[in-house]
PDB file of N, CA and C in Angstrom:
ATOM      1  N   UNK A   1     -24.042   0.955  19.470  1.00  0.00           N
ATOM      2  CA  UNK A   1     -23.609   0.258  18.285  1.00  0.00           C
ATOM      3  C   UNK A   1     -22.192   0.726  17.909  1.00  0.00           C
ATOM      4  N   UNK A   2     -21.393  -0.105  17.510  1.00  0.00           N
ATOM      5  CA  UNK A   2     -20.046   0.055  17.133  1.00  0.00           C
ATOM      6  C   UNK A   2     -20.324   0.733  15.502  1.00  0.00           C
ATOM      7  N   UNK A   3     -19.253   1.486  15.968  1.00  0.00           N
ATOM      8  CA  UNK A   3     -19.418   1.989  14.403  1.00  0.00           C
ATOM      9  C   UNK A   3     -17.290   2.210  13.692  1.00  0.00           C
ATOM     10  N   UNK A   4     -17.239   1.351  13.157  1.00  0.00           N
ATOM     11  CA  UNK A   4     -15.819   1.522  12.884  1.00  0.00           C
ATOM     12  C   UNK A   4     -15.777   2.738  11.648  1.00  0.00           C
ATOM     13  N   UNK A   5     -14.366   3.728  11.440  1.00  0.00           N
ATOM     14  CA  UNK A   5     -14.894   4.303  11.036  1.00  0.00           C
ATOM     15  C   UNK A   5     -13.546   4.067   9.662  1.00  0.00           C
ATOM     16  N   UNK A   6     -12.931   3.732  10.467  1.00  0.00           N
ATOM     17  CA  UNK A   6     -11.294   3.318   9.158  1.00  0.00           C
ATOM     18  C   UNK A   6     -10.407   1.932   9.688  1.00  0.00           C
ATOM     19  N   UNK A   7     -10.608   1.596   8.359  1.00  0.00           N
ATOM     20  CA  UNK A   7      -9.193   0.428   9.046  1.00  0.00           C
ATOM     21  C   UNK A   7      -7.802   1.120   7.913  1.00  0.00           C
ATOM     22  N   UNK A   8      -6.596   0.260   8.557  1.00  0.00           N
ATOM     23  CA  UNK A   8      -5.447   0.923   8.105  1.00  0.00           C
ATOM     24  C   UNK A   8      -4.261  -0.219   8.091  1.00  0.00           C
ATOM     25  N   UNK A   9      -3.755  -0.228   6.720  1.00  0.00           N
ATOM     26  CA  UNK A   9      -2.566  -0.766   6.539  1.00  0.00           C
ATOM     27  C   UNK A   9      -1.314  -0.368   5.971  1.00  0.00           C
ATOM     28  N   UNK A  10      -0.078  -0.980   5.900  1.00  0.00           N
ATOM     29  CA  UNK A  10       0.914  -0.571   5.487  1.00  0.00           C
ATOM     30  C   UNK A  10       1.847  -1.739   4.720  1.00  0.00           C
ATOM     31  N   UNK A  11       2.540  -1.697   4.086  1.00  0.00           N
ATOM     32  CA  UNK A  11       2.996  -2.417   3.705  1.00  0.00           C
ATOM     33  C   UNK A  11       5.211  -1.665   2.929  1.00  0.00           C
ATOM     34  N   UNK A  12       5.706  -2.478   2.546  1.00  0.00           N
ATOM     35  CA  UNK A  12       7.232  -2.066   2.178  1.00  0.00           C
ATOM     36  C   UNK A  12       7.922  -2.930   1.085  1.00  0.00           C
ATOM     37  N   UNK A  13       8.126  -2.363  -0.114  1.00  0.00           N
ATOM     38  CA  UNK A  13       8.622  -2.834  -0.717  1.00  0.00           C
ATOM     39  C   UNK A  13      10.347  -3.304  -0.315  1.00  0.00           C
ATOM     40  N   UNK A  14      10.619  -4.030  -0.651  1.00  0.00           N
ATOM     41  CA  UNK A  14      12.160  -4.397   0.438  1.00  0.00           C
ATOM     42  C   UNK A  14      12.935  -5.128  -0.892  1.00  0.00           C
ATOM     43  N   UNK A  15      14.188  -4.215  -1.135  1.00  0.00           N
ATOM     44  CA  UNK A  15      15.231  -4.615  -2.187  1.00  0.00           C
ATOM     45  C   UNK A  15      16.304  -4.927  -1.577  1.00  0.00           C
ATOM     46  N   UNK A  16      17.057  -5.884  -1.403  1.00  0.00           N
ATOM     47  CA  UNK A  16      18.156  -6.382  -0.996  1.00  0.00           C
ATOM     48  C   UNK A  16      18.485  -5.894   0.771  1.00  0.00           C
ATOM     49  N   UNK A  17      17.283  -6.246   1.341  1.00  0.00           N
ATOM     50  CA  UNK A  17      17.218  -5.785   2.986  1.00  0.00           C
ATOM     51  C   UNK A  17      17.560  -3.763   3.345  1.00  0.00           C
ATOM     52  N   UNK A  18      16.624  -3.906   2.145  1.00  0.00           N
ATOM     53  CA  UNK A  18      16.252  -1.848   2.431  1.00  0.00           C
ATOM     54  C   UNK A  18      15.027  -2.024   1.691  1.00  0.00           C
ATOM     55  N   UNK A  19      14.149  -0.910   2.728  1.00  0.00           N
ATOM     56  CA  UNK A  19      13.086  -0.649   2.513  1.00  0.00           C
ATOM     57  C   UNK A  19      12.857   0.466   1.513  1.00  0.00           C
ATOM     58  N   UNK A  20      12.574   0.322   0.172  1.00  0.00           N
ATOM     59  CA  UNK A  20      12.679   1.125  -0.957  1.00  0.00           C
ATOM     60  C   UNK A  20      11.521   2.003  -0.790  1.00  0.00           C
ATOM     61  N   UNK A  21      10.593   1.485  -1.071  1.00  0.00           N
ATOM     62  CA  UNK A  21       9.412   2.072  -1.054  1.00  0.00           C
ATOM     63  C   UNK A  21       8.497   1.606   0.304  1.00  0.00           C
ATOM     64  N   UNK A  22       7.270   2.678   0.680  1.00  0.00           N
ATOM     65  CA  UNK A  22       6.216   2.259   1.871  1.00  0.00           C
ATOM     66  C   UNK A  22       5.086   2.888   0.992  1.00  0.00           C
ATOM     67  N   UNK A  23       4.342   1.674   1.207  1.00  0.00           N
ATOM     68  CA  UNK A  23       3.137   1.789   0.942  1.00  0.00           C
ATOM     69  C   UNK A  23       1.758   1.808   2.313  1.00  0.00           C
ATOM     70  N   UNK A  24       1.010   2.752   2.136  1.00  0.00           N
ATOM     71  CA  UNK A  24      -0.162   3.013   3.262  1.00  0.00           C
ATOM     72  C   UNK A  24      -1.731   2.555   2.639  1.00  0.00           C
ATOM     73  N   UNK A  25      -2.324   2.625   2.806  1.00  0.00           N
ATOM     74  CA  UNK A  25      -3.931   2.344   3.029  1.00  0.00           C
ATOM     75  C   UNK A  25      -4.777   2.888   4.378  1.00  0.00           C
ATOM     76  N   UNK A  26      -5.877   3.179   3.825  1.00  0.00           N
ATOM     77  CA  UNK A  26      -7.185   3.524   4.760  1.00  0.00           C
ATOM     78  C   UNK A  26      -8.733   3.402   3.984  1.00  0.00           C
ATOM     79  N   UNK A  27      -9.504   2.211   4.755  1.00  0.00           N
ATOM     80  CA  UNK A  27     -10.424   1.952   3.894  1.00  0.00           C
ATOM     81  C   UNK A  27     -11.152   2.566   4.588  1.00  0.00           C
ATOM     82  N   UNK A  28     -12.624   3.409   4.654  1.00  0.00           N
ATOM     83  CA  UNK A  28     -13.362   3.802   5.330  1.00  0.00           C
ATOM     84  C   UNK A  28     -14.702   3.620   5.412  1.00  0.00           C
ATOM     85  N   UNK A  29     -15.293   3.800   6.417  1.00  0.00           N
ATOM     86  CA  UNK A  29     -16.766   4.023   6.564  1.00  0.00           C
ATOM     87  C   UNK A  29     -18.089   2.426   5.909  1.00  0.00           C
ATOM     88  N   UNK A  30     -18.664   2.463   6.137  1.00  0.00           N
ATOM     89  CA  UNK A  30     -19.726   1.705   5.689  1.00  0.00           C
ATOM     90  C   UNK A  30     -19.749   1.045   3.978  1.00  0.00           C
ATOM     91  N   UNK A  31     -19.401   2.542   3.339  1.00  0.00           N
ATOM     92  CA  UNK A  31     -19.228   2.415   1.865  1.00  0.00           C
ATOM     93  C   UNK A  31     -17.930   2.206   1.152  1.00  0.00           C
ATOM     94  N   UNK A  32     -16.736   1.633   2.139  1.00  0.00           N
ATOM     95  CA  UNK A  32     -15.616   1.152   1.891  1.00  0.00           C
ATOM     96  C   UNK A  32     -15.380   2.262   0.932  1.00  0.00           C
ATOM     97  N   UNK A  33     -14.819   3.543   0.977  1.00  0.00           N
ATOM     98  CA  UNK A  33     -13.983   4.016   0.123  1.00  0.00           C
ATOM     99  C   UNK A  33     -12.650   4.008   0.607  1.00  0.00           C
ATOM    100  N   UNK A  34     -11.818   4.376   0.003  1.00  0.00           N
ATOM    101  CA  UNK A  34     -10.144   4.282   0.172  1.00  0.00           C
ATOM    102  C   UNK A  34      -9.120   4.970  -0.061  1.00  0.00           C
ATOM    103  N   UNK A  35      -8.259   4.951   0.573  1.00  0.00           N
ATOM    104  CA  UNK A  35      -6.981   5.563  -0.238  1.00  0.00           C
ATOM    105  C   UNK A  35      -5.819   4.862  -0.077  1.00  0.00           C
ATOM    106  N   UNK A  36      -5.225   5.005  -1.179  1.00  0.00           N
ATOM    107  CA  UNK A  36      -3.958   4.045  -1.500  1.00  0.00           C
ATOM    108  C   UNK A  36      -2.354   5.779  -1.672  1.00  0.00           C
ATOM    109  N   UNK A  37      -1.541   5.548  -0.875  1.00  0.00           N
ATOM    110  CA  UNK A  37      -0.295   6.331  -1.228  1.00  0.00           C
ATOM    111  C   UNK A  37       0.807   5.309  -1.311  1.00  0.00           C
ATOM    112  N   UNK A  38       2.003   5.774  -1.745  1.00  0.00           N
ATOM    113  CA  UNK A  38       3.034   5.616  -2.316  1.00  0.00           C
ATOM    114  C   UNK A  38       4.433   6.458  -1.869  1.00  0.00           C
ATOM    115  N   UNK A  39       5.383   6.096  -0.860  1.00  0.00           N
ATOM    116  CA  UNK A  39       6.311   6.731  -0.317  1.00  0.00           C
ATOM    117  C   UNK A  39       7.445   6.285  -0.704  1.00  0.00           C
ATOM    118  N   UNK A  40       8.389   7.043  -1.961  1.00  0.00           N
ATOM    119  CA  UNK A  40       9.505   6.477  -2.474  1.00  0.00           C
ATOM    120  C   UNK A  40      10.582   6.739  -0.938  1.00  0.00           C
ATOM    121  N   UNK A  41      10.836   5.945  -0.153  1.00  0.00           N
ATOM    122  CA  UNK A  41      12.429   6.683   0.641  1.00  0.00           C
ATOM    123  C   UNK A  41      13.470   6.318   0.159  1.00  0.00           C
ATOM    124  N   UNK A  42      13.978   5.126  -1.070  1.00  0.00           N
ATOM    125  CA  UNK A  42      15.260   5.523  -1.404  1.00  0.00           C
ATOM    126  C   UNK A  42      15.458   5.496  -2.769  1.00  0.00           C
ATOM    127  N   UNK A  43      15.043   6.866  -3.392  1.00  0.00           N
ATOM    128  CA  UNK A  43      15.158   7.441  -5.157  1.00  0.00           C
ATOM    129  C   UNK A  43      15.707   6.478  -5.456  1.00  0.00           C
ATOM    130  N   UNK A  44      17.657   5.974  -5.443  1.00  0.00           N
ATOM    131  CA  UNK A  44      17.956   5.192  -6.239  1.00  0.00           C
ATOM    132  C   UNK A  44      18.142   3.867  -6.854  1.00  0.00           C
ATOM    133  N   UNK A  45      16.906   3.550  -5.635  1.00  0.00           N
ATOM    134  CA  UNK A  45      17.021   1.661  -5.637  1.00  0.00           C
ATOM    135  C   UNK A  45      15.421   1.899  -6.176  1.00  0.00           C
ATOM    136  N   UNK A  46      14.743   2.732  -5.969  1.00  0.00           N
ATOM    137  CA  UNK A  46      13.603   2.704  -6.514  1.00  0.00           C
ATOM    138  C   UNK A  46      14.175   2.845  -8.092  1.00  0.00           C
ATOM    139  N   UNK A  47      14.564   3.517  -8.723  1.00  0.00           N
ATOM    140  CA  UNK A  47      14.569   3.798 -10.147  1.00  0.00           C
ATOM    141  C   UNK A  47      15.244   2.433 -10.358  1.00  0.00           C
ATOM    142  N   UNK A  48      16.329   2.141  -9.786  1.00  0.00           N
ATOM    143  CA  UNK A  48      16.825   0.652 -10.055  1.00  0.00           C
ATOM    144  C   UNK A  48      16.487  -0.643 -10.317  1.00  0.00           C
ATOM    145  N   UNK A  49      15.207  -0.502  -9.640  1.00  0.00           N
ATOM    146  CA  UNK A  49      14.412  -1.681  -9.464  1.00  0.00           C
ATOM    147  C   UNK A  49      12.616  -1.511  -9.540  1.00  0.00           C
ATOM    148  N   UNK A  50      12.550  -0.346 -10.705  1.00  0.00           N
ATOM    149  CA  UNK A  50      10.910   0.079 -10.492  1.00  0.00           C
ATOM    150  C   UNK A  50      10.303  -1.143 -10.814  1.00  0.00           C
ATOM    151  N   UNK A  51      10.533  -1.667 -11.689  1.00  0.00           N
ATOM    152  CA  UNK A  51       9.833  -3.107 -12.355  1.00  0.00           C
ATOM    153  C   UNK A  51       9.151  -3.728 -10.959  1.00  0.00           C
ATOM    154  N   UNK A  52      10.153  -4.033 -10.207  1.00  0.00           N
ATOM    155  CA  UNK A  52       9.907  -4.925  -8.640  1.00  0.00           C
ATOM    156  C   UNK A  52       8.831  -3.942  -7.797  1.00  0.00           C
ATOM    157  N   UNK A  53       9.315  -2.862  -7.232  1.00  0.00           N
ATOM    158  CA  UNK A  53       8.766  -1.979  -6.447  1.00  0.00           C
ATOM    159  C   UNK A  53       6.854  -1.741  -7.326  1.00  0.00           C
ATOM    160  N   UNK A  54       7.179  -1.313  -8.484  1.00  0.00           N
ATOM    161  CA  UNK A  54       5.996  -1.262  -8.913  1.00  0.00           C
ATOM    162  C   UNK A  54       4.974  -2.395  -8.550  1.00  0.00           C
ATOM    163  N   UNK A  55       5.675  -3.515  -9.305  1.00  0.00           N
ATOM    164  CA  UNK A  55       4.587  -4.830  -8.985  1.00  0.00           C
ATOM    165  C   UNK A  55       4.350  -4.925  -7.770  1.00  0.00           C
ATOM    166  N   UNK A  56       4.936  -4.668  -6.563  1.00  0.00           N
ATOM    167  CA  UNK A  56       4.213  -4.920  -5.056  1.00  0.00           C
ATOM    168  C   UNK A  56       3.650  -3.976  -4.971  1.00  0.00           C
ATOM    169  N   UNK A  57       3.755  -2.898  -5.306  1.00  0.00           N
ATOM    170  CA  UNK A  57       2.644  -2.021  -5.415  1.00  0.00           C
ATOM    171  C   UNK A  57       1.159  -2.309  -5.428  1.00  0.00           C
ATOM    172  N   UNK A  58       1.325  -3.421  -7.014  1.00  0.00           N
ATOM    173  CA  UNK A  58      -0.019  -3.824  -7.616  1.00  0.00           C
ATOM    174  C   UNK A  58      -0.201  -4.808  -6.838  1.00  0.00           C
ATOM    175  N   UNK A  59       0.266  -5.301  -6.222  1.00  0.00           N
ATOM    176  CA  UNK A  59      -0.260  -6.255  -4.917  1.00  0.00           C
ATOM    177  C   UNK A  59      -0.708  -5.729  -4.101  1.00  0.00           C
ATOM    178  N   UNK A  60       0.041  -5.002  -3.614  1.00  0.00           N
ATOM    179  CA  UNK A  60      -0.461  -4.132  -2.200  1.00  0.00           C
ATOM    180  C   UNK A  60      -2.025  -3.843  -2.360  1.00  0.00           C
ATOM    181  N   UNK A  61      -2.136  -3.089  -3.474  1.00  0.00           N
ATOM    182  CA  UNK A  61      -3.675  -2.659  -3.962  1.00  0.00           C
ATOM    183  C   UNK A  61      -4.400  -3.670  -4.305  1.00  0.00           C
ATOM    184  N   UNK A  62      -3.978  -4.707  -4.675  1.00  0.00           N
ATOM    185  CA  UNK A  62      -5.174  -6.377  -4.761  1.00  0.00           C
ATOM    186  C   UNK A  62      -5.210  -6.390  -3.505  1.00  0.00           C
ATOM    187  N   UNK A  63      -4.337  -6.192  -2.011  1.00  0.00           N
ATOM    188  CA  UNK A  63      -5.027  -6.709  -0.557  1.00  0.00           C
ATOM    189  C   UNK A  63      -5.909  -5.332  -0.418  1.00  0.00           C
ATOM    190  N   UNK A  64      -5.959  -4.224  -0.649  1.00  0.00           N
ATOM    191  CA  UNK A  64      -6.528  -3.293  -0.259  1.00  0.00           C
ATOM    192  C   UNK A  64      -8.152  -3.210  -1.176  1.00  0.00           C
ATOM    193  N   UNK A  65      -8.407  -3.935  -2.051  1.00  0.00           N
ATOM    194  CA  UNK A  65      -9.553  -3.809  -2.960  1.00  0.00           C
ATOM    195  C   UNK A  65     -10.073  -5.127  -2.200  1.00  0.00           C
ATOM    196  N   UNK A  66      -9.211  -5.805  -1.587  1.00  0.00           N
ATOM    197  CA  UNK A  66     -10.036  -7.522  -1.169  1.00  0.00           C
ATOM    198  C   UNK A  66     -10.757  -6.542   0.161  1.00  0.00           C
ATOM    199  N   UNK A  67     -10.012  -5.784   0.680  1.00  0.00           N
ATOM    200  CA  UNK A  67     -10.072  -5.406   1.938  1.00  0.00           C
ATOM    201  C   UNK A  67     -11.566  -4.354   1.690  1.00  0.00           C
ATOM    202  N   UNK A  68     -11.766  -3.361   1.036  1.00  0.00           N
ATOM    203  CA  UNK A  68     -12.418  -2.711   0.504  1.00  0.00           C
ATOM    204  C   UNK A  68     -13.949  -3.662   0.207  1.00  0.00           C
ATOM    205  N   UNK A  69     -13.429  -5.167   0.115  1.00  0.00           N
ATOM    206  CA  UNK A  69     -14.927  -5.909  -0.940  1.00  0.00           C
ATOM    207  C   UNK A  69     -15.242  -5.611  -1.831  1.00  0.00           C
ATOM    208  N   UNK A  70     -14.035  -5.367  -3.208  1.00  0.00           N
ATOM    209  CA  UNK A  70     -14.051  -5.105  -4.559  1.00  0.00           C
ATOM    210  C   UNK A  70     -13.685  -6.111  -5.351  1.00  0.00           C
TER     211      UNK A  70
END
């Protein structure tokens, strides 16, 4: 029997063709638990533009809760 044990995604917030922020995921096991991180790589377009970066954030985590079956 197959037994999967994680799936895994990634995703990038992208401000004017730079990747501001990376976002990761790993849903696991049978009982879908998860983890969601948050990788600022460029401080000053992130503070520049948190409004933006944030909200794909909150996207990112709506595909990861669909993904999850929440």
């Amino acid at each position: 029997m197959l037994n999967v044990n994680s799936i895994s995604m990634d995703a990038t917030s992208r401000i004017n063709e730079v990747d501001v922020v990376h976002f990761t995921a790993s849903v696991y096991g049978a009982n879908k638990t998860y983890t969601v991180t948050k990788d600022i790589w460029d401080k000053d377009s992130y503070v520049t533009n948190k409004e933006q970066c944030d909200a794909d954030y909150a996207s990112f985590e709506e595909k990861v809760l669909e993904l999850s079956g929440e």
